[in-house]
Protein backbone atom coordinates (compact mmCIF):
# COMPACT_ATOMS: atom_id res chain seq x y z
CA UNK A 1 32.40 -64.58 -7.92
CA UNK A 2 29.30 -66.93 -8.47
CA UNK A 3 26.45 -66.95 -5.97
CA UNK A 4 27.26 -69.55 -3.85
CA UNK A 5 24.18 -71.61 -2.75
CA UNK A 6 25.18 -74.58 -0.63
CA UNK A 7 28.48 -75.30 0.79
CA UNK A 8 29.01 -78.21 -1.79
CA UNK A 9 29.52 -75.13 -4.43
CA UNK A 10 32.93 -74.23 -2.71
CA UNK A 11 35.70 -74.84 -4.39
CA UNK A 12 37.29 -75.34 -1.17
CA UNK A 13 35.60 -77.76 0.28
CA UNK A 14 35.29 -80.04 -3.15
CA UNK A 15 39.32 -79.89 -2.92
CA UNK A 16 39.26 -80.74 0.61
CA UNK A 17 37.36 -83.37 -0.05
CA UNK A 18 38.97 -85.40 -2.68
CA UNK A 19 42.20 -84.77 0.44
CA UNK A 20 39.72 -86.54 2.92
CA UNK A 21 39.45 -89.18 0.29
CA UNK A 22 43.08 -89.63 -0.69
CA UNK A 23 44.21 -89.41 3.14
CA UNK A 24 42.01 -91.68 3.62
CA UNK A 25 43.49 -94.27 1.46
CA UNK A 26 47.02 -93.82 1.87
CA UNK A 27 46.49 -94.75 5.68
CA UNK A 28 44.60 -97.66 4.70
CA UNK A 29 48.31 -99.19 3.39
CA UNK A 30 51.34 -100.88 5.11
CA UNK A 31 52.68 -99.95 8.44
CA UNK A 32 50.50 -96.40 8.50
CA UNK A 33 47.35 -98.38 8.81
CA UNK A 34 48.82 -99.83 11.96
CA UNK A 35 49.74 -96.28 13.66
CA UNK A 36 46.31 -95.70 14.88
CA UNK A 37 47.04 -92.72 16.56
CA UNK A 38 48.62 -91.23 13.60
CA UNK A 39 46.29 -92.83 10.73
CA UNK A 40 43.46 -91.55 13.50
CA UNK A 41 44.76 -87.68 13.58
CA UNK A 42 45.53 -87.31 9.88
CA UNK A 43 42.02 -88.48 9.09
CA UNK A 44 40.34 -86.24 11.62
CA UNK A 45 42.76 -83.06 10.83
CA UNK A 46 42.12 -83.88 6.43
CA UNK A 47 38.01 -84.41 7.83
CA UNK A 48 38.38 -81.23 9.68
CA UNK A 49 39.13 -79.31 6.88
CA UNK A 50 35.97 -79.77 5.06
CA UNK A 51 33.80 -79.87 7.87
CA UNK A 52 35.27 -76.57 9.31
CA UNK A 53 33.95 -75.19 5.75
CA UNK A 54 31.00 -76.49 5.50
CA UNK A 55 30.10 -75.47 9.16
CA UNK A 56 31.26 -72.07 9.13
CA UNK A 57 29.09 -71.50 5.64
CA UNK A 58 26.00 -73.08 7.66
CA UNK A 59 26.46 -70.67 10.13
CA UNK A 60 25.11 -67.97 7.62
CA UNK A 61 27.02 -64.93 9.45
CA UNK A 62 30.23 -63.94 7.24
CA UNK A 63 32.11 -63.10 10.03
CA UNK A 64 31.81 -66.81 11.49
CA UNK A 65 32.19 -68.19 7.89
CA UNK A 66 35.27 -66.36 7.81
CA UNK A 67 36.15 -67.74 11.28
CA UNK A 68 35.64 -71.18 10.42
CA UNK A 69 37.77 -70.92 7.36
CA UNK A 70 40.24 -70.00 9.40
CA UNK A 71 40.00 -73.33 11.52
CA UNK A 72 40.34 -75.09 8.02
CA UNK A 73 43.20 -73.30 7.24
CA UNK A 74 44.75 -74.45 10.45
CA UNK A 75 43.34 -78.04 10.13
CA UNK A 76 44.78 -77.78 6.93
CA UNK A 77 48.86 -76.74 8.33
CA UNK A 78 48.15 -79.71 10.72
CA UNK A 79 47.76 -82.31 7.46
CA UNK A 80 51.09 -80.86 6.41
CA UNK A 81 52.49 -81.14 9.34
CA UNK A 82 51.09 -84.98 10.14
CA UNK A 83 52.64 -85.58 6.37
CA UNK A 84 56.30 -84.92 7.70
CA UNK A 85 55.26 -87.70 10.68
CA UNK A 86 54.10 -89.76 7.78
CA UNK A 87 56.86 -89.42 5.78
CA UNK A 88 59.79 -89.71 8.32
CA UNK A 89 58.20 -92.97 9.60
CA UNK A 90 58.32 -93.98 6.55
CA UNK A 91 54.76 -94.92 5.77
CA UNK A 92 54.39 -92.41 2.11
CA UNK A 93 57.54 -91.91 -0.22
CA UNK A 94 58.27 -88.56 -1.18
CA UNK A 95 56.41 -88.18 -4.33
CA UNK A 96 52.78 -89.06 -2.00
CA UNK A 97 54.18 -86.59 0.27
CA UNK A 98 55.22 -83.97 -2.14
CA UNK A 99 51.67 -84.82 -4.03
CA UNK A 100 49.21 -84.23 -1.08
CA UNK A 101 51.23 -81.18 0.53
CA UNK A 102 50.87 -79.37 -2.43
CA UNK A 103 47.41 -79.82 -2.84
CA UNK A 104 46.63 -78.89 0.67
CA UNK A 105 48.65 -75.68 -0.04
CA UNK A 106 46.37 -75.06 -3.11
CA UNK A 107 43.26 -75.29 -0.17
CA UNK A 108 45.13 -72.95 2.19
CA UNK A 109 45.68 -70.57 -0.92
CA UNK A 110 42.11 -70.81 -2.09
CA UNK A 111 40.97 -70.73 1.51
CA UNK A 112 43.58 -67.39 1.83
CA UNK A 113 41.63 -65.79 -1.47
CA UNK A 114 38.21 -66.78 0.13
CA UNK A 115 38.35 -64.93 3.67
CA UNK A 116 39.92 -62.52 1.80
CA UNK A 117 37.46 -61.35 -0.80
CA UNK A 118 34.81 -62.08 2.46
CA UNK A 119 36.43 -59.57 4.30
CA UNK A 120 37.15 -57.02 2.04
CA UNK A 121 33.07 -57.48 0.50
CA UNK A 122 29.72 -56.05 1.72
CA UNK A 123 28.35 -59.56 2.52
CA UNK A 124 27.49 -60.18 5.62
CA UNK A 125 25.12 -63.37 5.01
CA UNK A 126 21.84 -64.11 6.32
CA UNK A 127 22.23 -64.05 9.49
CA UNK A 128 23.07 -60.35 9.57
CA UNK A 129 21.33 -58.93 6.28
CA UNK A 130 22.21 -55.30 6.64
């Protein structure tokens, strides 16, 4: 695995970014823009996700890194879940849905492999060098 210097070199959190992005725009369209509380938890669960990763690598402990990925991966469940919402209210069709949970799968996957290979390594950051 390659030295990872800033938490904008996680693969992770790009992918969880470009979700942001794209959850972003899909509530920006029809009726969904219009559900504020829905349009309003989506985009705080999808923000959540990098934030969560980007905070926990700040934190420069691996255990708390670790931790934190573990909120994302539970930020990231509550995207899927929000989808369904989406989806049976009929603000995405099924291919946006199908498109988007996927993805976020990928990020709980990678997210999966990350804590992982954090767990299972001798790093233990900066925080706690030895």
């Amino acid at each position: 695995m390659a030295t990872i210097k800033q938490f904008e070199d996680i693969e992770c959190w790009q992918l969880a970014r470009k979700l942001f992005s794209d959850i972003y725009q899909i509530t920006t369209l029809g009726e969904f823009k219009k559900d504020f509380s829905l349009k309003d938890q989506v985009r705080r669960s999808a923000g959540s996700v990098m934030d969560n990763i980007a905070e926990g690598f700040g934190r420069d402990g691996t255990k708390e890194f670790i931790q934190f990925l573990s909120y994302a991966k539970g930020s990231a469940s509550e995207v899927q879940s929000q989808l369904y919402r989406a989806l049976d209210c009929n603000y995405i069709n099924t291919e946006t849905f199908n498109d988007i949970y996927n993805r976020t799968n990928n990020i709980i996957g990678k997210l999966t492999n990350l804590i992982k290979y954090l767990t299972s390594s001798n790093i233990k950051g900066n925080k706690y060098p030895k």
